[in-house]
C-alpha atoms as a PDB file:
ATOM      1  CA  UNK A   1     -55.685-216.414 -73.708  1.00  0.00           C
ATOM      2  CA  UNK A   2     -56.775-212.768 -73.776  1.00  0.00           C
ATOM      3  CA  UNK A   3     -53.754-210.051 -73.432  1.00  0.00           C
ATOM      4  CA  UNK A   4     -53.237-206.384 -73.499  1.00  0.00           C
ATOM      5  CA  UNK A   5     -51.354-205.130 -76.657  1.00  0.00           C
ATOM      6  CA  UNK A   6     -50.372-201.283 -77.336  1.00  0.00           C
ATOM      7  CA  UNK A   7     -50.768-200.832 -80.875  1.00  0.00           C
ATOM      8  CA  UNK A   8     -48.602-197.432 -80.929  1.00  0.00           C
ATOM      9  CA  UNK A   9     -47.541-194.731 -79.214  1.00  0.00           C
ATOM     10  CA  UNK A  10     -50.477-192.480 -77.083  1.00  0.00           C
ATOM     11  CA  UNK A  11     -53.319-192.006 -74.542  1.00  0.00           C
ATOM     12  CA  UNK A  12     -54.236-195.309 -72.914  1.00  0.00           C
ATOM     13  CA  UNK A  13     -56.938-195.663 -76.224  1.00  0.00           C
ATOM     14  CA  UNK A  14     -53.944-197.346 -77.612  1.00  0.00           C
ATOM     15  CA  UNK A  15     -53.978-199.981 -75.738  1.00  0.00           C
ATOM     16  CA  UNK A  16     -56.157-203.541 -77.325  1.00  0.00           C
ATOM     17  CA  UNK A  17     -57.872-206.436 -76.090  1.00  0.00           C
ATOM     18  CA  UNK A  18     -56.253-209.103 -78.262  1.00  0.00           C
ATOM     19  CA  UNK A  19     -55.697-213.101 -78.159  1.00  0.00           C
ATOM     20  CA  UNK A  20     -52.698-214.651 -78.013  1.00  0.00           C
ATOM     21  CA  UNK A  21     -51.031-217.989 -77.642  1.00  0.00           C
ATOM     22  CA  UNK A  22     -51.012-219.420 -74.250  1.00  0.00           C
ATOM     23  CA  UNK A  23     -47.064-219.445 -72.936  1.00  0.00           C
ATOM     24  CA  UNK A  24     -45.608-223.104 -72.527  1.00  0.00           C
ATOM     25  CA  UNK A  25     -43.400-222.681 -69.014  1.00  0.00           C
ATOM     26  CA  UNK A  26     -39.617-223.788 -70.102  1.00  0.00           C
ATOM     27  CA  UNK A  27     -37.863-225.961 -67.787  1.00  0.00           C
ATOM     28  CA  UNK A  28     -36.741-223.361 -65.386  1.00  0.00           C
ATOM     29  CA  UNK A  29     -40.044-221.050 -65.480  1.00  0.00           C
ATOM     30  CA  UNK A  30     -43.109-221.584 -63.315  1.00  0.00           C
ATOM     31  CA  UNK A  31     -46.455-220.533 -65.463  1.00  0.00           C
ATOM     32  CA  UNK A  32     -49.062-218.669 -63.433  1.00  0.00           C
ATOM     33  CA  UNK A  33     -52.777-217.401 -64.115  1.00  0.00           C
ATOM     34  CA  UNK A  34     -52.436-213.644 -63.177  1.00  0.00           C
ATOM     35  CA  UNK A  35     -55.258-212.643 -60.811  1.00  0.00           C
ATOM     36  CA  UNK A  36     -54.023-209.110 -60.216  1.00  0.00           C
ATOM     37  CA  UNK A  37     -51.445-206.176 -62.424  1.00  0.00           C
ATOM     38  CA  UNK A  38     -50.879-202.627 -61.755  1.00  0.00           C
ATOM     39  CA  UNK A  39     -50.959-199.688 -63.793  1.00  0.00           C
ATOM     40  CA  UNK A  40     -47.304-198.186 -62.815  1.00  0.00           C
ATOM     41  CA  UNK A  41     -45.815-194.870 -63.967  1.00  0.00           C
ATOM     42  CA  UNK A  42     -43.397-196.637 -66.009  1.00  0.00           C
ATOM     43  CA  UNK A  43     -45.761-198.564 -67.230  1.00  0.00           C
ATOM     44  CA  UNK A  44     -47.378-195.375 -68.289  1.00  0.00           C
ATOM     45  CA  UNK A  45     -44.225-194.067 -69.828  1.00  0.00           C
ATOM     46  CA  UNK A  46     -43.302-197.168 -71.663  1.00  0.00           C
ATOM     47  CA  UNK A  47     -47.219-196.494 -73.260  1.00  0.00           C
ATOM     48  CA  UNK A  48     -46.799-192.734 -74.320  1.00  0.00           C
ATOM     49  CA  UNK A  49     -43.327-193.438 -75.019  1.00  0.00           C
ATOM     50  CA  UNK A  50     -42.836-190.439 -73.190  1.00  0.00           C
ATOM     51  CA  UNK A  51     -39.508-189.672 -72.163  1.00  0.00           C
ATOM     52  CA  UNK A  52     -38.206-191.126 -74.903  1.00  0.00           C
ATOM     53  CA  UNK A  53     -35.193-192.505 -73.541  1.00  0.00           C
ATOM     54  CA  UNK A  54     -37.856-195.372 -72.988  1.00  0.00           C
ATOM     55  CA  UNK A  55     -38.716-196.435 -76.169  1.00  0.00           C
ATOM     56  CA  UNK A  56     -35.071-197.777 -76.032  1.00  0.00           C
ATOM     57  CA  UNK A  57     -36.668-201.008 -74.631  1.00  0.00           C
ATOM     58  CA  UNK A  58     -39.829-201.167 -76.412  1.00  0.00           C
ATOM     59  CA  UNK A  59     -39.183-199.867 -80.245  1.00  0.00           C
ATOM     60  CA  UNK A  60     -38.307-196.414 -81.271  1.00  0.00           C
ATOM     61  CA  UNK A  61     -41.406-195.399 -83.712  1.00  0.00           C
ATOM     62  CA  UNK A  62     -43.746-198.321 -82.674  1.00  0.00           C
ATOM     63  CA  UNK A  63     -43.965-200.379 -80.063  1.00  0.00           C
ATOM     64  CA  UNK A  64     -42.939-204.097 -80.138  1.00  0.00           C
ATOM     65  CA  UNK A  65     -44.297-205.315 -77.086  1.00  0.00           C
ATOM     66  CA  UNK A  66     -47.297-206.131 -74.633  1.00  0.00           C
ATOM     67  CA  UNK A  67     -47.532-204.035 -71.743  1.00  0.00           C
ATOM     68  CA  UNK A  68     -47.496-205.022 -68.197  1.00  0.00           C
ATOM     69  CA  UNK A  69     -44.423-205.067 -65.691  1.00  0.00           C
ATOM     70  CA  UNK A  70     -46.467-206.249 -62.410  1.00  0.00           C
ATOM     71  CA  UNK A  71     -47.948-208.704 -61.450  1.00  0.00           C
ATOM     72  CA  UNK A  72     -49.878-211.292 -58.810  1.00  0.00           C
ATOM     73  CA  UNK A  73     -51.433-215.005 -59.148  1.00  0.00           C
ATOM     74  CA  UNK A  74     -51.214-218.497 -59.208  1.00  0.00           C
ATOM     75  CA  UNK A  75     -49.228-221.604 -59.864  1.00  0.00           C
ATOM     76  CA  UNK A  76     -50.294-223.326 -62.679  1.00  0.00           C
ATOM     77  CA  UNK A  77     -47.938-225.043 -64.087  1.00  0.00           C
ATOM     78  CA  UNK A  78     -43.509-225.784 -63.612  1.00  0.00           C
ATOM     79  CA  UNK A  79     -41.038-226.682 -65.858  1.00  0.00           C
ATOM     80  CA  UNK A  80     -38.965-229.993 -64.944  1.00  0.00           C
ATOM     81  CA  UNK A  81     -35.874-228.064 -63.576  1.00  0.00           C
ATOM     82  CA  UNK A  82     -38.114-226.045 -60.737  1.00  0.00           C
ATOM     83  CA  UNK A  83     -37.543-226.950 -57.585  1.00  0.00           C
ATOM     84  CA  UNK A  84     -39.046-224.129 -55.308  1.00  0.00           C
ATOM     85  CA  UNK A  85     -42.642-223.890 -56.626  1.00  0.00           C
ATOM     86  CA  UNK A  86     -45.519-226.004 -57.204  1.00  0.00           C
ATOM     87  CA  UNK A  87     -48.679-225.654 -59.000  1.00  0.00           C
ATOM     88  CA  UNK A  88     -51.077-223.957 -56.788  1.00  0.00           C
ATOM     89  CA  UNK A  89     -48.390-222.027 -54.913  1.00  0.00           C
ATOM     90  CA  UNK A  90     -49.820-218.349 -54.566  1.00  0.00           C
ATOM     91  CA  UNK A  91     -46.836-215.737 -55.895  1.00  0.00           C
ATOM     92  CA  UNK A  92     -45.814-212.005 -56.992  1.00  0.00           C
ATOM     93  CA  UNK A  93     -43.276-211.141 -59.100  1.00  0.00           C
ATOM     94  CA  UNK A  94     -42.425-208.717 -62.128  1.00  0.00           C
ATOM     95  CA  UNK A  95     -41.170-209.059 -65.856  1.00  0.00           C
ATOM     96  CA  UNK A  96     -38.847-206.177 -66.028  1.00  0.00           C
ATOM     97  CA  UNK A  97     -38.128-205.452 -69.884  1.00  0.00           C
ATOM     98  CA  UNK A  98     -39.420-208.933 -71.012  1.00  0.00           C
ATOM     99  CA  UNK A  99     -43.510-207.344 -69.897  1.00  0.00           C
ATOM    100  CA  UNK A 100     -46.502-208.767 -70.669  1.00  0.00           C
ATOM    101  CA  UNK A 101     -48.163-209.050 -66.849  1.00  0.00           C
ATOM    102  CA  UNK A 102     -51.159-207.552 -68.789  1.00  0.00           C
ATOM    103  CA  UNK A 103     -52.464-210.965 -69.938  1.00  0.00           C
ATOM    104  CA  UNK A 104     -53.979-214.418 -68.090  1.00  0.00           C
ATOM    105  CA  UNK A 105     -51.072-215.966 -68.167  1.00  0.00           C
ATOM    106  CA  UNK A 106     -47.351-215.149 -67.613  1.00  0.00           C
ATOM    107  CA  UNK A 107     -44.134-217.318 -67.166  1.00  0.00           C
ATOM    108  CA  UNK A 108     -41.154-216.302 -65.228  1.00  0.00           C
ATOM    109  CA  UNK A 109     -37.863-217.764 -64.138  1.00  0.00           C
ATOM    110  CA  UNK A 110     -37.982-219.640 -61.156  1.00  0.00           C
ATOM    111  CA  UNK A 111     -34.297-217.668 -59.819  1.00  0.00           C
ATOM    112  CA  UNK A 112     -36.643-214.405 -61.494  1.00  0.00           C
ATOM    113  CA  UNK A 113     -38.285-212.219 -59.708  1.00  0.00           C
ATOM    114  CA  UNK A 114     -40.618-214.286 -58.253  1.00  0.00           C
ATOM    115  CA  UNK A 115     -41.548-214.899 -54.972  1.00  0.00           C
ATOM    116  CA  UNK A 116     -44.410-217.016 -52.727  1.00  0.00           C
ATOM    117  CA  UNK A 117     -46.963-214.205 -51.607  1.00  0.00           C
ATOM    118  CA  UNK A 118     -47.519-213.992 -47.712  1.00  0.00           C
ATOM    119  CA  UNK A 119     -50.802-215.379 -46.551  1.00  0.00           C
ATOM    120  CA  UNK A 120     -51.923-211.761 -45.138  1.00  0.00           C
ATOM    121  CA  UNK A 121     -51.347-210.452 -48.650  1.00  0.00           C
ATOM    122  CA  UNK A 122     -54.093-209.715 -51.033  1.00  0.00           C
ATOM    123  CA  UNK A 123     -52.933-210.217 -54.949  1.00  0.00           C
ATOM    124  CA  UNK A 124     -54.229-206.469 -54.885  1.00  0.00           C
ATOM    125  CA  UNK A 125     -51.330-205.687 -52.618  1.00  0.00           C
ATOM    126  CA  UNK A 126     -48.845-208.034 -53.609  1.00  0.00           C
ATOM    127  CA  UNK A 127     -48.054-205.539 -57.115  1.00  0.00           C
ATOM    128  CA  UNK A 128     -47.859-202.627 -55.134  1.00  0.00           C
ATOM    129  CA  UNK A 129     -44.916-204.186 -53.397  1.00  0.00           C
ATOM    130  CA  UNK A 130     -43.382-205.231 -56.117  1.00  0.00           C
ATOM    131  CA  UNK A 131     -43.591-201.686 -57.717  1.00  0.00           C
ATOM    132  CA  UNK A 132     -43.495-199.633 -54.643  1.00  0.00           C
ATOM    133  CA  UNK A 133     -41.886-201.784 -51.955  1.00  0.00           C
ATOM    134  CA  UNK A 134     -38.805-202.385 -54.419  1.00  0.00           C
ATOM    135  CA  UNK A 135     -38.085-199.615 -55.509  1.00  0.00           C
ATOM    136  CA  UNK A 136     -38.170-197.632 -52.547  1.00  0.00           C
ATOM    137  CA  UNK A 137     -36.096-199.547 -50.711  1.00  0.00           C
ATOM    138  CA  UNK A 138     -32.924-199.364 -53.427  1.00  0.00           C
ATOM    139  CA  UNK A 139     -33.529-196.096 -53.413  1.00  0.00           C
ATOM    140  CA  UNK A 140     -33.527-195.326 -49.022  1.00  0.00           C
ATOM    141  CA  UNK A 141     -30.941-198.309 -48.505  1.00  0.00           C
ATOM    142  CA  UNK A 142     -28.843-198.330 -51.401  1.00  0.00           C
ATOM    143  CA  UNK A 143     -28.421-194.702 -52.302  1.00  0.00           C
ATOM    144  CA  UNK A 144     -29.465-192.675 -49.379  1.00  0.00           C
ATOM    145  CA  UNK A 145     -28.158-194.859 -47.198  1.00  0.00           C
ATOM    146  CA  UNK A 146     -30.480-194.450 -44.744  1.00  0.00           C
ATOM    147  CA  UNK A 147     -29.616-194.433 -40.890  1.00  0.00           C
ATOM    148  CA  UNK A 148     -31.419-194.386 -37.367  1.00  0.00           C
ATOM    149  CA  UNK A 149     -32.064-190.642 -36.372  1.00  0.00           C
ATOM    150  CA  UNK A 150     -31.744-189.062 -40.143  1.00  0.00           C
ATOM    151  CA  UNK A 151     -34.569-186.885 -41.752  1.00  0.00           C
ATOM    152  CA  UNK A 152     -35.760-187.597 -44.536  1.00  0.00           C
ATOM    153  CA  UNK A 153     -38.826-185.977 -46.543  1.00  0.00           C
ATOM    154  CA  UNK A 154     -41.369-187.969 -49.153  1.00  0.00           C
ATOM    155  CA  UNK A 155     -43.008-186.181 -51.862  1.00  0.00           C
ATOM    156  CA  UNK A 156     -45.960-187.929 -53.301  1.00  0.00           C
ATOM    157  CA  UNK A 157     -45.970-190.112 -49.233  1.00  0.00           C
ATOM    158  CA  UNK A 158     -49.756-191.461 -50.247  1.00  0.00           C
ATOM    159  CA  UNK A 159     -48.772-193.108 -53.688  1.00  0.00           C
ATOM    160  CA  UNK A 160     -47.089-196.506 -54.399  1.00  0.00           C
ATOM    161  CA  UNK A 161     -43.914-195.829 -53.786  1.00  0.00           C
ATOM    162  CA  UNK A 162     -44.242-192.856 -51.332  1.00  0.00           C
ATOM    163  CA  UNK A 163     -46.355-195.073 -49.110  1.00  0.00           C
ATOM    164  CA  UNK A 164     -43.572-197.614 -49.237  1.00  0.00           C
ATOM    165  CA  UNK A 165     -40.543-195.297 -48.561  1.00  0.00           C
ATOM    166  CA  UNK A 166     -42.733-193.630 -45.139  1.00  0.00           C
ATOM    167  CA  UNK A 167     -42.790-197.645 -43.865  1.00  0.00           C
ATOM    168  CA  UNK A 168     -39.039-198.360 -45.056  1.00  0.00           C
ATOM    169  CA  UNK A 169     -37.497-195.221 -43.399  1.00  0.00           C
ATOM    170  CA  UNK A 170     -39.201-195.985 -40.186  1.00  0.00           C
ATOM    171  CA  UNK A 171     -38.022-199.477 -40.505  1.00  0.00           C
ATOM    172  CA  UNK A 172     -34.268-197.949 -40.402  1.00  0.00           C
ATOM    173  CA  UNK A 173     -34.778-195.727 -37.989  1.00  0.00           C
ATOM    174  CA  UNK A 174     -35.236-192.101 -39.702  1.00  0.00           C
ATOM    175  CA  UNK A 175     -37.380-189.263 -38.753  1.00  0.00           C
ATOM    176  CA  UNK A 176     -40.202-188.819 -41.483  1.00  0.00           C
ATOM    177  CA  UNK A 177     -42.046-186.048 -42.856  1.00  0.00           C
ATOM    178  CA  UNK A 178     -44.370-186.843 -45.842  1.00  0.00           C
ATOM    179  CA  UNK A 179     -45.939-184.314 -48.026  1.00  0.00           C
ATOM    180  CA  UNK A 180     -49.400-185.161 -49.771  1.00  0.00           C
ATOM    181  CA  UNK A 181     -52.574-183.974 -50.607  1.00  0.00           C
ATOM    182  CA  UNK A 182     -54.559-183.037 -47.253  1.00  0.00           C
ATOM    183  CA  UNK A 183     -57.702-185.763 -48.093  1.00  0.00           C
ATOM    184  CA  UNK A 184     -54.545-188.534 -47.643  1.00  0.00           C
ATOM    185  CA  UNK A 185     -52.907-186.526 -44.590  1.00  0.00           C
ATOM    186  CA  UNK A 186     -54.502-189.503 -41.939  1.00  0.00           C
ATOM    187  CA  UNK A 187     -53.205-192.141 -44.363  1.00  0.00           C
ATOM    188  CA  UNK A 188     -49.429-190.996 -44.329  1.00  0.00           C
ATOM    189  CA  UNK A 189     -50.004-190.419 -40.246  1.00  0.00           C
ATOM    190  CA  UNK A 190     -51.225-194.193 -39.988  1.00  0.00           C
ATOM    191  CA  UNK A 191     -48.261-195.695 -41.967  1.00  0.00           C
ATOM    192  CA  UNK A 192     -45.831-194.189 -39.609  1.00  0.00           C
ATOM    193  CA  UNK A 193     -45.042-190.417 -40.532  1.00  0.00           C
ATOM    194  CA  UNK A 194     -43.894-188.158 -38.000  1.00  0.00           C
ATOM    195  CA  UNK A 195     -44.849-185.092 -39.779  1.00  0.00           C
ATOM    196  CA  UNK A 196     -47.399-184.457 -42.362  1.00  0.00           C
ATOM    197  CA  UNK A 197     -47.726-181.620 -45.069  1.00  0.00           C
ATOM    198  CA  UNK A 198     -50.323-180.397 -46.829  1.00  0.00           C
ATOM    199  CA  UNK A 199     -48.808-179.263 -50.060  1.00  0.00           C
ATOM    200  CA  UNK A 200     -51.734-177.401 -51.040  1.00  0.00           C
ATOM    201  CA  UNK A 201     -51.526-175.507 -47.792  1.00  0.00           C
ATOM    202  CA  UNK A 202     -47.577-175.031 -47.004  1.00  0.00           C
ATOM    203  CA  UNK A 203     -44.614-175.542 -49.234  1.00  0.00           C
ATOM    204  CA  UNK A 204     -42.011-177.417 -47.876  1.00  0.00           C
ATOM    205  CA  UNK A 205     -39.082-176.397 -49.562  1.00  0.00           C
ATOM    206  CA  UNK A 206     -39.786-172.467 -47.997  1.00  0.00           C
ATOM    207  CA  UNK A 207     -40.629-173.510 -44.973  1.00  0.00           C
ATOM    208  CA  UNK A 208     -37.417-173.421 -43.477  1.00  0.00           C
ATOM    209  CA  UNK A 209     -36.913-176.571 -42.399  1.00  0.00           C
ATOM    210  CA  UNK A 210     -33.871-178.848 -43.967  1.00  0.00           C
ATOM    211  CA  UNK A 211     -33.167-182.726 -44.609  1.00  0.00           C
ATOM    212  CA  UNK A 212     -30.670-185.160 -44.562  1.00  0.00           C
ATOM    213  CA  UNK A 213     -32.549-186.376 -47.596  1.00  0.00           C
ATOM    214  CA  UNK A 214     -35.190-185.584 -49.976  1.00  0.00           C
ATOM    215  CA  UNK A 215     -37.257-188.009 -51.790  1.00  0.00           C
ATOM    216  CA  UNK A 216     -39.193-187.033 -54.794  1.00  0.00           C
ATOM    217  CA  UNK A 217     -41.094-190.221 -55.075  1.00  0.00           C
ATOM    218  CA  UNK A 218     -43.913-188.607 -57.938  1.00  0.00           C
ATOM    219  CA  UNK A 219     -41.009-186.254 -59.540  1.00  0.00           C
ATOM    220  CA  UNK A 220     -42.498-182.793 -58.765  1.00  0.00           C
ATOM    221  CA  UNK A 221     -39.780-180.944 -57.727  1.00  0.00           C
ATOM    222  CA  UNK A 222     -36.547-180.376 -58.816  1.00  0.00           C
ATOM    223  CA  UNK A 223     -33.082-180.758 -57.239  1.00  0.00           C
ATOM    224  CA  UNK A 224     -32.784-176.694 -57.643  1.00  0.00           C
ATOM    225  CA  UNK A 225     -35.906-176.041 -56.036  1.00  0.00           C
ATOM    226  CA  UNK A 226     -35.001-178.391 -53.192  1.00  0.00           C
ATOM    227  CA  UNK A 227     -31.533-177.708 -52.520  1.00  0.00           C
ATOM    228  CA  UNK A 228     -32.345-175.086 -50.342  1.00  0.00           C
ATOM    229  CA  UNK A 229     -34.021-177.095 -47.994  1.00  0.00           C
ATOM    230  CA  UNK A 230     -31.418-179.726 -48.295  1.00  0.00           C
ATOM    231  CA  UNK A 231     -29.023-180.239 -45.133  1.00  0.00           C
ATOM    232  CA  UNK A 232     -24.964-180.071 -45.925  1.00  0.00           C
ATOM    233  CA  UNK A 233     -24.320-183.350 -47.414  1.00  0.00           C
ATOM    234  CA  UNK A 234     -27.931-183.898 -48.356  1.00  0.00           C
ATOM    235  CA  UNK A 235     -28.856-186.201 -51.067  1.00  0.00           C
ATOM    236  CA  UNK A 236     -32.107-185.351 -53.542  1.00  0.00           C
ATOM    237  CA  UNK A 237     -33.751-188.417 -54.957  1.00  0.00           C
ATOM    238  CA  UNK A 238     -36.482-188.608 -57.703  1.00  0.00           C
ATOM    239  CA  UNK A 239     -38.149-191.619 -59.595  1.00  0.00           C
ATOM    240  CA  UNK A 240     -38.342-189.765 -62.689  1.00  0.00           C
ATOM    241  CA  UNK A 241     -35.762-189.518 -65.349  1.00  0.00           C
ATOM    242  CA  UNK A 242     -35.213-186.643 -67.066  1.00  0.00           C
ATOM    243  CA  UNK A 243     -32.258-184.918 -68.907  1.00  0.00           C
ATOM    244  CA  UNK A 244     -32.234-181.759 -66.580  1.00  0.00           C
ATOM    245  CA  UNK A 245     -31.702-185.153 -63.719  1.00  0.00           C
ATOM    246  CA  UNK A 246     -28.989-186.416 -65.178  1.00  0.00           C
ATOM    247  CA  UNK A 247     -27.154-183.027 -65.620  1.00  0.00           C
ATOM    248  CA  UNK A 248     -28.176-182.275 -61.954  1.00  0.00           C
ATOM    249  CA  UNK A 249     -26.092-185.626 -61.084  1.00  0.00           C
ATOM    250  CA  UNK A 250     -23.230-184.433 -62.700  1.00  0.00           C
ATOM    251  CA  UNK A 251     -22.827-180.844 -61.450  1.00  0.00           C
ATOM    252  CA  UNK A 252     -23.698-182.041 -57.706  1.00  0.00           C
ATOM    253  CA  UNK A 253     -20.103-184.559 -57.770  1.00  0.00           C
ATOM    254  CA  UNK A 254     -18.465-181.262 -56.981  1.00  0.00           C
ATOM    255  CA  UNK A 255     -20.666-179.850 -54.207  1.00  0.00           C
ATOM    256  CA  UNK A 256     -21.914-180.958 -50.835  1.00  0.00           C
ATOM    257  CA  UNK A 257     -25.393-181.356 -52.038  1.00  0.00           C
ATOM    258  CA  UNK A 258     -26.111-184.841 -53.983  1.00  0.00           C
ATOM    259  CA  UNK A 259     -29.135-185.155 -56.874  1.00  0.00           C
ATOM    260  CA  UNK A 260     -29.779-188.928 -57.452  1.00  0.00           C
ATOM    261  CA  UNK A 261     -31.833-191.332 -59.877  1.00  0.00           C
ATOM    262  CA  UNK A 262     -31.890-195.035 -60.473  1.00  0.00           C
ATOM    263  CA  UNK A 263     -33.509-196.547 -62.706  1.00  0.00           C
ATOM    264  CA  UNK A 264     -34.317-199.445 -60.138  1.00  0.00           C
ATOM    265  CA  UNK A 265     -36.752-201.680 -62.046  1.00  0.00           C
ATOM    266  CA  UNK A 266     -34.256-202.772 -65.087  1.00  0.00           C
ATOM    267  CA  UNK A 267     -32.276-204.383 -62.013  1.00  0.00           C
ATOM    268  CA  UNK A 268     -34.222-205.512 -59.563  1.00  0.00           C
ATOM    269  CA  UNK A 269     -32.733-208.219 -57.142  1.00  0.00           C
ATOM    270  CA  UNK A 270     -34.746-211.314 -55.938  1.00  0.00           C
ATOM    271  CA  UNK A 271     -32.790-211.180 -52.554  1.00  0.00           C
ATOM    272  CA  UNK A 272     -34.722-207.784 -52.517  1.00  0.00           C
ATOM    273  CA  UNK A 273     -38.313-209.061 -53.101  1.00  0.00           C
ATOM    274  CA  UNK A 274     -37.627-212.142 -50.329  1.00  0.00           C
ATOM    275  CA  UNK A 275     -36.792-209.602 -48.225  1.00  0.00           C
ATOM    276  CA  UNK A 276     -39.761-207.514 -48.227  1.00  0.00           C
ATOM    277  CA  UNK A 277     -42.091-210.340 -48.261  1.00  0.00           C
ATOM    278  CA  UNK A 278     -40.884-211.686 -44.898  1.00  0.00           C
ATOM    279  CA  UNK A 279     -40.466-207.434 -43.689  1.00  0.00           C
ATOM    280  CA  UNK A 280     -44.906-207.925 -44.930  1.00  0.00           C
ATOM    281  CA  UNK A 281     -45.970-211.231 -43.585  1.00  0.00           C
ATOM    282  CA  UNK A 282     -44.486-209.893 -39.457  1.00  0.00           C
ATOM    283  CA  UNK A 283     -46.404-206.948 -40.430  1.00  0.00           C
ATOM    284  CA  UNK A 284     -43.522-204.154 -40.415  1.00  0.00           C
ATOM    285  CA  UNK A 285     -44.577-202.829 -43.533  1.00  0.00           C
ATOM    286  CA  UNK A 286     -48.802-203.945 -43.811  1.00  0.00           C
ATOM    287  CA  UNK A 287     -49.712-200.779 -46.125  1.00  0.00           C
END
């Protein structure tokens, strides 16, 4: 089969067209024929090795792996032990640290994250819930906490996981502004934002309005240039790790302000993914 390996450290010119051995499904692993990936920004990081910090996973001078976190396709084959899929079964699903969703084929664990993909889903769609869709909704449910009436601002509201968060925080109830580029202002309205900004026009952290939370979903702006505009008790979010994050965490135990990060794809629940599938085939979240 042809698969995706990065050669070392760099620009995406790193990355190679190579052949490889076809994966034999163990008993507990479906095997599926990938018809659609995603290009994520971990994925992206876990290329340039850029932070660092994630080379930890991949090799610390070269890389020892095949890319790919994401991905969407077909049954093709089960191992004698799986009981919930059958070949031909349409699914989504992601590898986590074990990658390789850049290739033709791809085994995962049937208790994995794996999932049957609604029938309204395309296989374009189905890996930008499974990058998007899950981690957003740690991030609103398990660590903002989210409730009915709360207001909450998305940076980066026309991306992946931006999109996601708008559709998830009107699902529980919060009042949403999103912040994007003004070409992608109708997008964020149609998704369900009550508010849009244009950053390029209005910045929101000196506008004077506040939030019960802030999510950074594209890591632009820091904790101290969004306190400010931070409600007491506020919570800051970002998807991006970074040192000056982590030292943020720290100094906000001690204040009323709260700077989070989660690094939500290295434990990903399948409970998770089940539950946005069913949120996507009654059409609560259709982005």
């Amino acid at each position: 089969m042809k698969s995706v390996q990065c050669v070392r450290y760099g620009t995406p010119d790193v990355l190679r067209l190579v052949d490889a051995a076809k994966p034999t499904p163990k008993d507990n692993e479906l095997l599926i024929r990938v018809h659609a990936t995603a290009v994520t920004p971990s994925d992206v990081a876990f290329r340039s090795g850029d932070p660092f910090v994630f080379r930890l996973f991949t090799g610390l001078l070269r890389p020892k792996y095949f890319p790919g976190t994401e991905l969407a396709g077909v049954v093709e084959a089960v191992g004698p032990a799986v009981n919930s899929f059958k070949p031909g079964d349409a699914v989504l699903g992601a590898t986590g640290t074990d990658f390789g969703a850049y290739a033709e084929y791809k085994c995962l664990a049937e208790d994995g994250l794996v999932a049957h993909k609604p029938a309204n889903m395309t296989f374009g769609d189905a890996v930008h819930l499974t990058d998007g869709g899950l981690t957003s909704l740690v991030f609103l449910r398990d660590h903002a906490r989210l409730q009915p009436g709360q207001s909450i601002l998305i940076n980066g509201a026309s991306g992946s996981v931006g999109a996601y968060a708008v559709q998830l925080a009107k699902y529980y109830g919060a009042v949403v502004t999103g912040v994007c580029s003004g070409p992608n202002a109708r997008l964020v309205e149609s998704i369900g934002a009550d508010q849009v900004i244009d950053y390029a026009r209005q910045d929101f952290t000196r506008n004077g309005k506040t939030y019960d939370v802030i999510f950074d979903a594209v890591g632009k702006s820091s904790f101290a240039r969004c306190a400010g505009a931070l409600k007491p008790g506020g919570i800051y979010m970002t998807t991006v790790p970074s040192l000056n994050i982590i030292l943020q965490m720290a100094r906000t135990l001690v204040g009323d302000k709260k700077a989070v990060f989660a690094a939500t794809g290295l434990k990903q629940r399948r409970e998770n993914l089940l539950f946005l599938t069913e949120l996507y085939a009654v059409g609560t979240i259709p982005q």
